[in-house]
Each structure stands twice: as structure tokens, then as C-alpha cells.
N, C-alpha and C. Protein backbone atom coordinates (compact mmCIF):
# COMPACT_ATOMS: atom_id res chain seq x y z
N UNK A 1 7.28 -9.26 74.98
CA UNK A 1 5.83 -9.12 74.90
C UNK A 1 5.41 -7.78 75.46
N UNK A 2 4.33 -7.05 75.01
CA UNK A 2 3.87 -6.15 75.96
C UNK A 2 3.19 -5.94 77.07
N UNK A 3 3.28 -4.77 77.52
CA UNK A 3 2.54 -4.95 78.69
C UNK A 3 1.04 -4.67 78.28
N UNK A 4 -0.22 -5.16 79.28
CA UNK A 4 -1.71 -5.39 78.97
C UNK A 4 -2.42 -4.44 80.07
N UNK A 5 -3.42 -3.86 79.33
CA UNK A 5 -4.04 -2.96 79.88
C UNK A 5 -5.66 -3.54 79.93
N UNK A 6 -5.96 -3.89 80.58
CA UNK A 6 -7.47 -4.60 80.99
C UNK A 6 -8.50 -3.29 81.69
N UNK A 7 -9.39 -2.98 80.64
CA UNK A 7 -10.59 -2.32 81.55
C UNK A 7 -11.64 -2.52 81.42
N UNK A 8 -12.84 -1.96 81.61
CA UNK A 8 -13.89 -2.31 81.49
C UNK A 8 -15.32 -2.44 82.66
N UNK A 9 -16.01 -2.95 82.68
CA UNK A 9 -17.42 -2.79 83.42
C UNK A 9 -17.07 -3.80 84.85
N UNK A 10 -17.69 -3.53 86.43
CA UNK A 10 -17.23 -4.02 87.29
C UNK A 10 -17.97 -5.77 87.31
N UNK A 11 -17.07 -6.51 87.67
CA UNK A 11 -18.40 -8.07 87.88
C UNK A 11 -17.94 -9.00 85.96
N UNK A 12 -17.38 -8.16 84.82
CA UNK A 12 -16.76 -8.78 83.92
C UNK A 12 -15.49 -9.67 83.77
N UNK A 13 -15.33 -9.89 85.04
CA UNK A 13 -13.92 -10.74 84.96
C UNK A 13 -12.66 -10.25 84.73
N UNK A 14 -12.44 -9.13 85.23
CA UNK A 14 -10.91 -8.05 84.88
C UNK A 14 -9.99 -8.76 85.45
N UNK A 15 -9.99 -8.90 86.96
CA UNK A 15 -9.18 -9.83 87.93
C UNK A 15 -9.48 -11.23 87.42
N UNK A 16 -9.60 -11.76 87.43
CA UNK A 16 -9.42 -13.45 86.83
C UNK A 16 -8.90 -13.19 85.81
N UNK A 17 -9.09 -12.63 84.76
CA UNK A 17 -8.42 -12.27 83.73
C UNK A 17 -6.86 -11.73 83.88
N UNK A 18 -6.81 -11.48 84.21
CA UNK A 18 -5.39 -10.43 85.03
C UNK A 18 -4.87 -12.22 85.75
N UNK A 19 -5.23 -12.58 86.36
CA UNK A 19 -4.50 -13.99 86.89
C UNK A 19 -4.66 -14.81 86.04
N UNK A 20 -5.64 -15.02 84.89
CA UNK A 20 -4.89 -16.16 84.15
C UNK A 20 -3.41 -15.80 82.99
N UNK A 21 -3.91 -14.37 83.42
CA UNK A 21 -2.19 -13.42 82.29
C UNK A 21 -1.00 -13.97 82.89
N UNK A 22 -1.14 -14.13 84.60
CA UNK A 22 -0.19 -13.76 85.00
C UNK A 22 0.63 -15.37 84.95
N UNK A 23 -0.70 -16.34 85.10
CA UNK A 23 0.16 -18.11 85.16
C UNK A 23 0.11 -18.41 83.97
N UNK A 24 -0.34 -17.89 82.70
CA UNK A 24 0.00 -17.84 81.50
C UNK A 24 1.70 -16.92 80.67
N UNK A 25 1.69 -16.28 80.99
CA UNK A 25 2.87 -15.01 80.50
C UNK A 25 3.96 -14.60 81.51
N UNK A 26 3.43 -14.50 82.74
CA UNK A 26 4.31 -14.29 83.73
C UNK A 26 4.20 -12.55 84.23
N UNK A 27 3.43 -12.01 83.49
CA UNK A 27 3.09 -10.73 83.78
C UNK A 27 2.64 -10.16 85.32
N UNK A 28 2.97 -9.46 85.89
CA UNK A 28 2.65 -9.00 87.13
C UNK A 28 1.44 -8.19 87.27
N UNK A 29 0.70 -8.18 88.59
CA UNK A 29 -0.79 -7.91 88.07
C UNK A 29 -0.99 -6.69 88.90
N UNK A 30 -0.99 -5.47 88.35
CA UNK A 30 -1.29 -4.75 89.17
C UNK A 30 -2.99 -4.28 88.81
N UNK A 31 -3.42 -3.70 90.36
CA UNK A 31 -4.96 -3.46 90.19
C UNK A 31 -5.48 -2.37 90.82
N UNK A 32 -5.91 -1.38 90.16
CA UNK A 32 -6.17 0.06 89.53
C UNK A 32 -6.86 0.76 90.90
N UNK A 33 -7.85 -0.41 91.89
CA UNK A 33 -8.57 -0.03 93.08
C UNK A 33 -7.86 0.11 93.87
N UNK A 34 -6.53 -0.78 94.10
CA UNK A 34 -5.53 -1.21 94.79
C UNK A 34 -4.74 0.24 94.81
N UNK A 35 -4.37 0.67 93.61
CA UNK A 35 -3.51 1.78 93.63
C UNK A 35 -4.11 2.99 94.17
N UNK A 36 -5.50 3.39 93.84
CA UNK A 36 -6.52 3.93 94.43
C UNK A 36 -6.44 4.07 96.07
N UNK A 37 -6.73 2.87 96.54
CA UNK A 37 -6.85 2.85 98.00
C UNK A 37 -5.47 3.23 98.45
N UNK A 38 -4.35 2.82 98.05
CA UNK A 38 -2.92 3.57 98.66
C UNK A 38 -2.88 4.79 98.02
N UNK A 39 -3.47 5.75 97.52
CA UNK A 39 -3.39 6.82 97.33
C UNK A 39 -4.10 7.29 97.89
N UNK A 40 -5.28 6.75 98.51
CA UNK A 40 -6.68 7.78 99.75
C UNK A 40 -5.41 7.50 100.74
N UNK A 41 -4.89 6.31 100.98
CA UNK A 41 -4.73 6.52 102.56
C UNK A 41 -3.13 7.24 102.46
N UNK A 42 -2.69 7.41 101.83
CA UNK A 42 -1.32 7.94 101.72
C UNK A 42 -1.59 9.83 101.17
N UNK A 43 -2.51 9.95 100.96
CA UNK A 43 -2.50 11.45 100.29
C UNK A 43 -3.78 11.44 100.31
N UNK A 44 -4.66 12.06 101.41
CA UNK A 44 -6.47 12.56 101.49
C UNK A 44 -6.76 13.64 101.12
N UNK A 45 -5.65 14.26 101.12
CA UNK A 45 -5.91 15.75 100.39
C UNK A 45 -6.06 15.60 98.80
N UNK A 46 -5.83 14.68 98.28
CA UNK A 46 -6.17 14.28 96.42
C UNK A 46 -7.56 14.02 96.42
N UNK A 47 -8.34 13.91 97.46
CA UNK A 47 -9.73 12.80 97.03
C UNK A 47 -9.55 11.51 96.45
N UNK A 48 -8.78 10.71 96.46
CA UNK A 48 -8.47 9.88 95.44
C UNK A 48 -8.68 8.46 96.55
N UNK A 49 -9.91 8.21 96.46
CA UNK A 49 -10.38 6.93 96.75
C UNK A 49 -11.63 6.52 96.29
N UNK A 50 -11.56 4.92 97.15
CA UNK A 50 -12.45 4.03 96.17
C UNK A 50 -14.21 4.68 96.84
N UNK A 51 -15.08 4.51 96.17
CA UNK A 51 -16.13 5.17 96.34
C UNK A 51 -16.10 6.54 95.28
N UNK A 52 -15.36 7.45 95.00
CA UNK A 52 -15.70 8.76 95.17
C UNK A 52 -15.44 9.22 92.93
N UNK A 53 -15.96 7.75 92.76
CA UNK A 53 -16.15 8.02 91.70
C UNK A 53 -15.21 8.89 90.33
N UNK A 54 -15.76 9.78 89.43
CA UNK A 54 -15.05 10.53 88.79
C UNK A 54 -14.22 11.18 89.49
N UNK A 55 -13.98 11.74 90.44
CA UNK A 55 -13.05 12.55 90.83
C UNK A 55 -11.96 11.93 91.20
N UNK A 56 -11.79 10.99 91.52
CA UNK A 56 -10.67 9.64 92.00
C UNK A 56 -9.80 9.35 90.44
N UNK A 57 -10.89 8.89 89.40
CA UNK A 57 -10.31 8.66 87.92
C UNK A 57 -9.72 9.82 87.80
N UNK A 58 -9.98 11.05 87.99
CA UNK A 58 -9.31 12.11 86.93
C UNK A 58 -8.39 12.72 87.98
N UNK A 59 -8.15 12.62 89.22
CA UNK A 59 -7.01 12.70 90.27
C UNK A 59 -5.81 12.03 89.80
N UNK A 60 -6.01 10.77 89.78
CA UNK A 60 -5.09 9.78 89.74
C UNK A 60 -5.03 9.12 88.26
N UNK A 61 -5.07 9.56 87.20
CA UNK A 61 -4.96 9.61 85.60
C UNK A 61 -3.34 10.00 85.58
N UNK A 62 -3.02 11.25 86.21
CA UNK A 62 -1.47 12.03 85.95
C UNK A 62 -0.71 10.76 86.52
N UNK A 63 -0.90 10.46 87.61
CA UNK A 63 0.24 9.00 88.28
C UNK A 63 0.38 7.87 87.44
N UNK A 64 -0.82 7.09 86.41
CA UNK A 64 -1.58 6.36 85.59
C UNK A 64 -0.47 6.23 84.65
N UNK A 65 -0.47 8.13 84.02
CA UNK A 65 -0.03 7.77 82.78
C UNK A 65 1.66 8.15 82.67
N UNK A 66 2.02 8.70 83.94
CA UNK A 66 3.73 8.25 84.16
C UNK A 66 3.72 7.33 84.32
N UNK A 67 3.24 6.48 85.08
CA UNK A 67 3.50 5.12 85.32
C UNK A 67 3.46 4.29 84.04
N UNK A 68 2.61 4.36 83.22
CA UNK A 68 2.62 3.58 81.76
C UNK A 68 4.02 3.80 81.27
N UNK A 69 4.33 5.12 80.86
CA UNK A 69 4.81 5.82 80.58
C UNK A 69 6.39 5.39 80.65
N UNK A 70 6.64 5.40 81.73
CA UNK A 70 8.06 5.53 82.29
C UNK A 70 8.18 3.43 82.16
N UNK A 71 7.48 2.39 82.54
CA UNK A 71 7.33 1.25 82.52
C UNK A 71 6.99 0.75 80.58
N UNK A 72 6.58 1.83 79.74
CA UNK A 72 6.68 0.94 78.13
C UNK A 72 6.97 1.72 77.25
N UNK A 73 8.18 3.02 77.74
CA UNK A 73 8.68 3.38 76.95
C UNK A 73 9.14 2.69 75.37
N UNK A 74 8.86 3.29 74.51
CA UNK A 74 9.83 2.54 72.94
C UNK A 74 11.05 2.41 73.55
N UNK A 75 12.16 3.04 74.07
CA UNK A 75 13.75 2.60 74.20
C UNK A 75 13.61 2.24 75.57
N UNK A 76 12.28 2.24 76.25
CA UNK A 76 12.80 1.50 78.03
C UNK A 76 13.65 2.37 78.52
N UNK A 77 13.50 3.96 78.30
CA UNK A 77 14.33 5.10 79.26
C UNK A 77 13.31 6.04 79.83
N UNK A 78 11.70 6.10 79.45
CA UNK A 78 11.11 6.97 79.57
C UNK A 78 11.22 8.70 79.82
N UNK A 79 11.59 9.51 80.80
CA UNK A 79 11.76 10.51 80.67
C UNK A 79 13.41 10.94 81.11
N UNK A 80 13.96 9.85 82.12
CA UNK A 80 14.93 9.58 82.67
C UNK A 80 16.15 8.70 81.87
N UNK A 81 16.80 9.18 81.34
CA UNK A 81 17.88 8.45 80.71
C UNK A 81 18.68 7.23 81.40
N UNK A 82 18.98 7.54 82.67
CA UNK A 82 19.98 6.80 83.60
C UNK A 82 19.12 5.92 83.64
N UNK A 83 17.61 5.69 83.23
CA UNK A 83 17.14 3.76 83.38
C UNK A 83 17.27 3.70 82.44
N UNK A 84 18.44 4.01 81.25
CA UNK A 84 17.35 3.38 80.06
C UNK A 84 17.53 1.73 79.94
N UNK A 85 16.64 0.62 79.48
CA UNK A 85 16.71 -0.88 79.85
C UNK A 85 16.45 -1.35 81.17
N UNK A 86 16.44 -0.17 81.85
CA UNK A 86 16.12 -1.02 83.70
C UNK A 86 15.08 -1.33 83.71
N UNK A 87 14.62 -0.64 83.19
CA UNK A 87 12.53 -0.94 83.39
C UNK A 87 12.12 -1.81 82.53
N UNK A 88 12.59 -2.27 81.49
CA UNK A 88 11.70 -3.09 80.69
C UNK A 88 11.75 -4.63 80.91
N UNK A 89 12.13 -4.84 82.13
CA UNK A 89 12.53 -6.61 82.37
C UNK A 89 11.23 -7.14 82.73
N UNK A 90 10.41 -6.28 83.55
CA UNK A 90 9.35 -7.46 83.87
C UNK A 90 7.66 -6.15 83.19
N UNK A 91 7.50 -7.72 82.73
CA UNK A 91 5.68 -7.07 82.18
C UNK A 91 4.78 -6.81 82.95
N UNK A 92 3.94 -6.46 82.74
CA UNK A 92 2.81 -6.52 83.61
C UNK A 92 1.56 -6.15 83.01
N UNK A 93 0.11 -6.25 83.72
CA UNK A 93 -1.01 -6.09 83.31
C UNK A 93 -1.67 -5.00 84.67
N UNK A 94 -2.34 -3.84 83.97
CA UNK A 94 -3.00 -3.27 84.69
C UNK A 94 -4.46 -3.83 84.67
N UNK A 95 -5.30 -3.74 85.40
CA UNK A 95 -6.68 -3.80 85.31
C UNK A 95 -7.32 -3.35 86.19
N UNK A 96 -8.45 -2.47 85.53
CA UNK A 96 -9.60 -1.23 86.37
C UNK A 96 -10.72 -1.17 86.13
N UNK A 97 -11.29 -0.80 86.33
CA UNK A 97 -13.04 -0.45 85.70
C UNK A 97 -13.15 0.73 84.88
N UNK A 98 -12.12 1.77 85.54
CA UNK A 98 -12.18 2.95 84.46
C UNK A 98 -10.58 3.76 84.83
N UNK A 99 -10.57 4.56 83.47
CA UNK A 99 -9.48 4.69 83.12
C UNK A 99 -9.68 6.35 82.21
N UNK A 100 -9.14 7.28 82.69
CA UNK A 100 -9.17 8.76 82.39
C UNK A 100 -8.21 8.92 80.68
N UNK A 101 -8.62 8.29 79.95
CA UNK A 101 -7.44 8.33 78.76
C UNK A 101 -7.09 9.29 78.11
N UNK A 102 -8.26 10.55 78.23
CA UNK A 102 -8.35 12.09 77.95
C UNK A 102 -7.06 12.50 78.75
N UNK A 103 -6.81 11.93 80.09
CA UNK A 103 -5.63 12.73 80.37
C UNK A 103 -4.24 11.83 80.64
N UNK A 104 -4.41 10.56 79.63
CA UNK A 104 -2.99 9.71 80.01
C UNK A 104 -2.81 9.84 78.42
N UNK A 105 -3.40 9.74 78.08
CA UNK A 105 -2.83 9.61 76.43
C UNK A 105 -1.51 11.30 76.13
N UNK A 106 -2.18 12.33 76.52
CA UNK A 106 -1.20 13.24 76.29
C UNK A 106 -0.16 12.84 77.02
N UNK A 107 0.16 12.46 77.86
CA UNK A 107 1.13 11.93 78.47
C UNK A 107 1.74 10.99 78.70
N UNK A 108 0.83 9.98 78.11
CA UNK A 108 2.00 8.82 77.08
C UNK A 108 3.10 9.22 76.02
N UNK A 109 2.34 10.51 75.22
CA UNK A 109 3.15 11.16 74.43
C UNK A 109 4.50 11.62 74.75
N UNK A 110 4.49 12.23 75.67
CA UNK A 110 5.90 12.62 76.27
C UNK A 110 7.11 11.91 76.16
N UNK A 111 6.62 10.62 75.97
CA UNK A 111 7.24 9.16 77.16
C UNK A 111 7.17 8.88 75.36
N UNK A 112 6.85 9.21 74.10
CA UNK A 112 7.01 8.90 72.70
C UNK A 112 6.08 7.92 72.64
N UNK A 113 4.87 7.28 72.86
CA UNK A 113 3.95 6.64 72.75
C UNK A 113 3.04 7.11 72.46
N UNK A 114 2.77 7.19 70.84
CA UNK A 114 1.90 8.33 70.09
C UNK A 114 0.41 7.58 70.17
N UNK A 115 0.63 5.74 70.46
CA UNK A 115 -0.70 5.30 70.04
C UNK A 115 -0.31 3.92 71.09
N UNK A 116 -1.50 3.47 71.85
CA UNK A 116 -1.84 3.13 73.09
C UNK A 116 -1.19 1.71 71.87
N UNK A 117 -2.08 1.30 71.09
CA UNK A 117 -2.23 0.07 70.30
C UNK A 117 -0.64 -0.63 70.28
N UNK A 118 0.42 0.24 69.95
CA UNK A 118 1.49 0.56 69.84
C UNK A 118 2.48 -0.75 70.92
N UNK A 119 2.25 -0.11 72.04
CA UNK A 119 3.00 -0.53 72.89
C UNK A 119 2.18 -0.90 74.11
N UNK A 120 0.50 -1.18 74.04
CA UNK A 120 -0.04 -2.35 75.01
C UNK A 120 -0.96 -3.18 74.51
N UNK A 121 -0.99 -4.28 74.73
CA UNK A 121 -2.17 -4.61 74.84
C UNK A 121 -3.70 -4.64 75.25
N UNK A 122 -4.72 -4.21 74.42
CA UNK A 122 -5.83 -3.45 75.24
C UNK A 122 -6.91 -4.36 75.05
N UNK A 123 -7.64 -4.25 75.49
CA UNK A 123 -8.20 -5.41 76.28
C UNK A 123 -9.96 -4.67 77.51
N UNK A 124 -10.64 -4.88 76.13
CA UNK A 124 -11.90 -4.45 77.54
C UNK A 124 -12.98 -5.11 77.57
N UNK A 125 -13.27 -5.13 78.88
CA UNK A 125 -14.39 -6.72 79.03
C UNK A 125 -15.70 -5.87 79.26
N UNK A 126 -16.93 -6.16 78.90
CA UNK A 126 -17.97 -5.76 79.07
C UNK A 126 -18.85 -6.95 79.38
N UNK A 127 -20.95 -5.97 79.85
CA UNK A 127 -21.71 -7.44 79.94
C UNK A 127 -22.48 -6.79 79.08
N UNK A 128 -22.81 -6.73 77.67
CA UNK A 128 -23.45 -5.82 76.95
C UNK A 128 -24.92 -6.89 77.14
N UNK A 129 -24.69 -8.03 77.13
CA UNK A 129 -25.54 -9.46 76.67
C UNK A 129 -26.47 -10.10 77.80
N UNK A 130 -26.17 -9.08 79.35
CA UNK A 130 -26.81 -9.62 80.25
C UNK A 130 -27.62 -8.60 80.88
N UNK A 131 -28.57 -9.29 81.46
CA UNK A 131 -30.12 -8.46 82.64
C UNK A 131 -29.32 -8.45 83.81
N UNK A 132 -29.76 -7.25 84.41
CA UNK A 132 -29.11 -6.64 86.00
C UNK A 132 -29.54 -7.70 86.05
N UNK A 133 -30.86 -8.20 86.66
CA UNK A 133 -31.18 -10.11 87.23
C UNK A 133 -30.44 -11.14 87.54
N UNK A 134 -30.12 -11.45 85.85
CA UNK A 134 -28.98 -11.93 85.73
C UNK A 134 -27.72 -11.77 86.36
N UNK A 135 -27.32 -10.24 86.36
CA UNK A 135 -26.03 -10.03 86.97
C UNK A 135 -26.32 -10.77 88.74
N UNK A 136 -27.45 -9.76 89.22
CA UNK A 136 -27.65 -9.98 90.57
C UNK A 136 -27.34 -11.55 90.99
N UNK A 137 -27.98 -12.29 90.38
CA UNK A 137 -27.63 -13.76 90.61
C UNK A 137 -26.12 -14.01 90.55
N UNK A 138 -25.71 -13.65 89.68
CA UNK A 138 -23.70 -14.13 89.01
C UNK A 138 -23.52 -13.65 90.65
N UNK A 139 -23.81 -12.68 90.84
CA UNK A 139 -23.11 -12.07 92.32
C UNK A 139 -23.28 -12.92 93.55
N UNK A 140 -24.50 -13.09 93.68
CA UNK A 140 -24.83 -13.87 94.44
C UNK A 140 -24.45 -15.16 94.85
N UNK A 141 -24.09 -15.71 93.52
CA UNK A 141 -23.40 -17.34 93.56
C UNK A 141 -22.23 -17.03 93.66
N UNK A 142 -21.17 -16.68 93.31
CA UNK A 142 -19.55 -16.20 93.67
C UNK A 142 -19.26 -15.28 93.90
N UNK A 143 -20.07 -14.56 94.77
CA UNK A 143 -19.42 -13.48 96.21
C UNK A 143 -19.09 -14.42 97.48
N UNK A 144 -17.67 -14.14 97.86
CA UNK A 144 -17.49 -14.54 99.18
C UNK A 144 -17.48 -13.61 100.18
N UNK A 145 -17.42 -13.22 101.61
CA UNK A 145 -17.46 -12.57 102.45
C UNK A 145 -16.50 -11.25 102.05
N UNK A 146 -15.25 -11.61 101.45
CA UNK A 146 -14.43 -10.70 101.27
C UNK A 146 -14.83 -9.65 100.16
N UNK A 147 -15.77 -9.92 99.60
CA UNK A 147 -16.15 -9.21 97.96
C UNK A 147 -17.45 -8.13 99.12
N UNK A 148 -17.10 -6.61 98.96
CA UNK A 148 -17.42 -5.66 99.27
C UNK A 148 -19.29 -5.40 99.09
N UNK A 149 -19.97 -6.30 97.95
CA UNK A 149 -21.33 -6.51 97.35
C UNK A 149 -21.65 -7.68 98.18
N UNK A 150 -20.75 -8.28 99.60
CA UNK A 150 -21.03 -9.67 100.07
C UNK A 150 -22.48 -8.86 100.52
N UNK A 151 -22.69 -8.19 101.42
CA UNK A 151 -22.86 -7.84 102.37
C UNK A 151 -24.64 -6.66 101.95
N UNK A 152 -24.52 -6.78 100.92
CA UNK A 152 -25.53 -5.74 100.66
C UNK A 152 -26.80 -6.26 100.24
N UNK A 153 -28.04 -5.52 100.28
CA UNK A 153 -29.43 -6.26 100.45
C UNK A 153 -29.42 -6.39 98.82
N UNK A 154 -31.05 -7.32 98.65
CA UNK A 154 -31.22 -7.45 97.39
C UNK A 154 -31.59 -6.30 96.35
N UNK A 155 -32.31 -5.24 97.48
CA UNK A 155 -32.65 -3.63 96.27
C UNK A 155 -31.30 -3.25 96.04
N UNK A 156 -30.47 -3.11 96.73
CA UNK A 156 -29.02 -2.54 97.23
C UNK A 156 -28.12 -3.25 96.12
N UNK A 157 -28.09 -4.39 95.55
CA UNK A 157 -27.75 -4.93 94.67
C UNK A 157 -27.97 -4.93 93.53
N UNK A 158 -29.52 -4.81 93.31
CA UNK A 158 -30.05 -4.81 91.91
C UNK A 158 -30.43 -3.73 91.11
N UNK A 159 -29.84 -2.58 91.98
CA UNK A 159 -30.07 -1.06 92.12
C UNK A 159 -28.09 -1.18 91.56
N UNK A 160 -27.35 -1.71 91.94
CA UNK A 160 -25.82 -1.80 91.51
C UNK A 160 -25.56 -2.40 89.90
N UNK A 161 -26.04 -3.15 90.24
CA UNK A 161 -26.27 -4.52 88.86
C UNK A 161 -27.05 -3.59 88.01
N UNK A 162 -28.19 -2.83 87.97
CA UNK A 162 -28.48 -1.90 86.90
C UNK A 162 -27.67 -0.72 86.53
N UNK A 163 -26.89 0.01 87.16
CA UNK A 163 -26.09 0.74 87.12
C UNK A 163 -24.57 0.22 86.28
N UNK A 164 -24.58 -1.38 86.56
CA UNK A 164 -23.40 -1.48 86.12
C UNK A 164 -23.81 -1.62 84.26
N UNK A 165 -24.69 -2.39 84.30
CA UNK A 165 -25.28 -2.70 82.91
C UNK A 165 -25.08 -1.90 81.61
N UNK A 166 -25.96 -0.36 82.72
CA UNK A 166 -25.81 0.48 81.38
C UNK A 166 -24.18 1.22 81.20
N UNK A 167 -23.60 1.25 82.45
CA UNK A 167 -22.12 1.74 82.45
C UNK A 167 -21.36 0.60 81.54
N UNK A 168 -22.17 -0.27 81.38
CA UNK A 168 -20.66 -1.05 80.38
C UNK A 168 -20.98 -1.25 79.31
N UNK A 169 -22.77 -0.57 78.39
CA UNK A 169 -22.76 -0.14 76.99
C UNK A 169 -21.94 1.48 76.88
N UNK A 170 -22.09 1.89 77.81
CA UNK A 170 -21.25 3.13 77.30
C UNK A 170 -19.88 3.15 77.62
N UNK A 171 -19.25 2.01 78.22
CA UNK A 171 -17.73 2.00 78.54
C UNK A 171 -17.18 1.25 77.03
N UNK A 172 -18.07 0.23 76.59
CA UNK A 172 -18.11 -0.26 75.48
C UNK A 172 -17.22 0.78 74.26
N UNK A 173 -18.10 1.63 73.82
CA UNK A 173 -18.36 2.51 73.00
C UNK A 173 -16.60 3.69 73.26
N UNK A 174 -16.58 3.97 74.81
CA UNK A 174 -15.32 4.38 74.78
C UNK A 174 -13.95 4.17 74.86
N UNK A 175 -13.94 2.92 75.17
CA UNK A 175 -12.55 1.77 75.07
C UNK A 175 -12.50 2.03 73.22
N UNK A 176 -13.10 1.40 73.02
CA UNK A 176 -12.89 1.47 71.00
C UNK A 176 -12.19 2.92 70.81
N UNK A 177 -12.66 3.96 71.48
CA UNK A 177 -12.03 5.30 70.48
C UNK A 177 -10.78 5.24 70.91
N UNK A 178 -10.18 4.08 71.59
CA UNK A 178 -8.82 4.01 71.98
C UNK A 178 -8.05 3.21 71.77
N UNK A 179 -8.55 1.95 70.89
CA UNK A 179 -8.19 0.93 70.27
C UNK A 179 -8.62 -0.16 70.98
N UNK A 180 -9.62 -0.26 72.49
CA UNK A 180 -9.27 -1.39 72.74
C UNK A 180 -10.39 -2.73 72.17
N UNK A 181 -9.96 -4.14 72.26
CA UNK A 181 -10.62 -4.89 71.68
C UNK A 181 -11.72 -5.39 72.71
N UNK A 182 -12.70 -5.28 72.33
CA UNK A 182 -14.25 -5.36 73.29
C UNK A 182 -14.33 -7.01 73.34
N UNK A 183 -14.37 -7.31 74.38
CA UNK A 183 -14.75 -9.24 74.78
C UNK A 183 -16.01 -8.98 75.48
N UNK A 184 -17.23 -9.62 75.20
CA UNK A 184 -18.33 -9.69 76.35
C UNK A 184 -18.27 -10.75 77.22
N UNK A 185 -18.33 -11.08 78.45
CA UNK A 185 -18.32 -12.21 78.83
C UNK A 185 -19.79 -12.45 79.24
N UNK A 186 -20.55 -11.64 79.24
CA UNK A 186 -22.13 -12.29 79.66
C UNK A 186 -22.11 -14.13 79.42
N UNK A 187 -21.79 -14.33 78.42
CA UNK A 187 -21.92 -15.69 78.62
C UNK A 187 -20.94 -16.28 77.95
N UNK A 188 -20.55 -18.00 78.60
CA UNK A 188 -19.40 -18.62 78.43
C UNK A 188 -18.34 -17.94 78.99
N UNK A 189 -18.07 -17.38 79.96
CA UNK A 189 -16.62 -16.73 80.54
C UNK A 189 -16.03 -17.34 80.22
N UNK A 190 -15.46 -18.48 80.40
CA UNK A 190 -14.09 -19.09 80.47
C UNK A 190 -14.26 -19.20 78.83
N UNK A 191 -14.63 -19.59 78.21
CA UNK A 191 -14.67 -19.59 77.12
C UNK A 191 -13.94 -18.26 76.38
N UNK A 192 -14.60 -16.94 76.00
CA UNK A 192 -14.32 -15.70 76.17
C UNK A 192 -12.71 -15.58 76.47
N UNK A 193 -12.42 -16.01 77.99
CA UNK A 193 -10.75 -15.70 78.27
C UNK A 193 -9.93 -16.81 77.76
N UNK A 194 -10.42 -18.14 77.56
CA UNK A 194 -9.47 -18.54 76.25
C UNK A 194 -8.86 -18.36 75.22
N UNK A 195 -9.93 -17.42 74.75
CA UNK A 195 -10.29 -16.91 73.30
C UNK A 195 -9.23 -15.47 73.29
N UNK A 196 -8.78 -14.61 74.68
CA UNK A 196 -8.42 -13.45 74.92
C UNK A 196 -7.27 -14.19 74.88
N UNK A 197 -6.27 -15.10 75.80
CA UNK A 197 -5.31 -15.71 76.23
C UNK A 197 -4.89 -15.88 74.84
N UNK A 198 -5.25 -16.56 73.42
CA UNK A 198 -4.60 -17.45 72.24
C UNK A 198 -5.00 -16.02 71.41
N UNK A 199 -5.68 -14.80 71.31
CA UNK A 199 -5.27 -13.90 70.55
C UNK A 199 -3.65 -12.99 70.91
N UNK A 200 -4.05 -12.96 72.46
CA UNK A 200 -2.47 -12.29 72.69
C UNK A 200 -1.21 -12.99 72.37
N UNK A 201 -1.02 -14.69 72.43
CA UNK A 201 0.12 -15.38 72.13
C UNK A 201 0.04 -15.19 70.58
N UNK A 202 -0.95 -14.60 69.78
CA UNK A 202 -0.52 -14.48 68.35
C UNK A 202 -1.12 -13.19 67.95
């Protein structure tokens, strides 16, 4: 099977999605903030942390797209011959909010992966169908203490929740010039990732 590339707008279900891959397929879940934050605290001289926006995506794009790269090679040797077959035993799913493809795609190439479609599964969740309002509430009812938006006032929120809105008609629009297949979950989630789960098994 291939490996799955999940992106898309923040609060769309990337992570749940990414865990029902993983007790469905067996895929390993790696997560894009996650890699982020061990790259601020391991290397501060990159800029490459969570907060700091575009400059974080297009820092950490070059690591992104070796990492694809070298993990879904066509022969499973990527640039290195001496793995060739070592790497291709276990799958996995990335998932992020955003994703620099201007500068991983040339460098998928390297690695002989002329077309993303090719050799991942793509996969981008948007809320094209919902009111910041709306969002603000979703947040509100399943944020726990640990979710980073626990903690923030209601302007502070609904000032986020509008921001995310219009960022995921235009994230919309740029996942497609890359093949990926647009799911909204504004409404019926679980529904939606059923529907994602039984297109990938066929």
C-alpha cells in the first residue's frame, strides 16, 4: 500500500484521521508540528518552529521532501543504494496543515517520483461549508486542556476560527494543483472519514 499524505486547514480532523489510518492499515503516524517542534528545539538557528508561520514551511520543506523521498522511493533505494528494500517495510501517513510542495516536488524528483499521485496517497481535509461561529463552538466542545486554543479568550478564538476559514478556501484550491483529493468535513465528520478510509482500501 502507499504511504498517505494528509493536509489541509487546522480544526479539520488531520490527526483523527491519521489514527483511524493507523488502526485501520497499520500505517505509522507521523505529525508535521511534531517534526517542526524537534527542529526549533534541536536547530534555532533554522527558525523552524511552531508559531512562525511561512518561514518554518519553507525551512523545513528540504528535510520534508528527503524524507518522502528516501521512505517511497519506486525501487525503495532512494538516493542511497546500500538501502535498497530497507525502507519500504513499514508505511506511514504524514499529516500537517501546510506543506511547501513548490520546494518538495523538485525533490521528489531526484528520488524518481515525477508525480506525488504516483506513489502517495493525498488526501486534504478542508471546512469550506462552515461559519468561524460555527468553528468557534466545534472548539469549544472538544478542546481539552492539552489543545493549545484550550486556553484562549472568545475574541482570541473567533479572530483564529476566521483566519482558519478563509485559509482553507485557499488551501482548497492549492492541494488540487497537486493532485490531492479535497474531503470537507464541516459536516458529518465521521461520516466524511468513512468515506476517506473505503476509497483508500479500493
Amino acid at each position: 500500500m502507499k504511504n498517505i499524505i494528509i493536509a489541509g486547514t487546522g480544526r479539520a480532523g488531520k490527526s483523527t484521521l491519521a489514527r483511524k489510518i493507523h488502526e485501520q492499515f497499520n500505517h505509522f503516524v507521523i505529525n508535521n508540528d511534531r517534526l517542526v517542534a524537534m527542529f526549533g528545539e534541536a536547530y534555532p538557528q533554522l527558525g523552524i518552529r511552531i508559531g512562525n508561520g511561512e518561514k518554518s514551511i519553507e525551512n523545513i520543506a528540504p528535510f520534508i521532501g528527503h524524507f518522502l523521498g528516501m521512505f517511497s522511493a519506486p525501487d525503495g533505494s532512494g538516493l542511497f543504494p546500500y538501502t535498497q528494500g530497507a525502507l519500504k517495510a513499514n508505511n506511514f501517513v504524514l499529516e500537517g496543515w501546510s506543506f511547501d510542495f513548490e520546494q518538495i516536488v523538485p525533490i521528489l524528483k531526484r528520488y524518481g517520483i515525477e508525480d506525488l499521485r504516483d506513489n502517495f496517497v493525498l488526501i486534504g481535509l478542508v471546512l469550506n461549508n462552515k461559519t468561524a461561529d460555527e468553528l468557534v463552538c466545534d472548539i469549544r466542545q472538544y478542546d481539552t486542556k492539552h489543545d493549545w486554543t484550550y486556553s484562549l479568550s472568545n475574541d482570541e478564538l473567533l479572530k483564529l476560527a476566521e483566519e482558519n476559514i478563509s485559509y482553507s478556501r485557499h488551501v482548497s484550491d492549492y492541494l488540487v494543483q497537486y493532485g490531492f483529493t479535497i474531503y470537507d468535513t464541516s459536516l458529518e465528520r465521521e461520516q466524511v472519514f468513512d468515506r476517506i478510509i473505503n476509497d483508500i482500501k479500493y
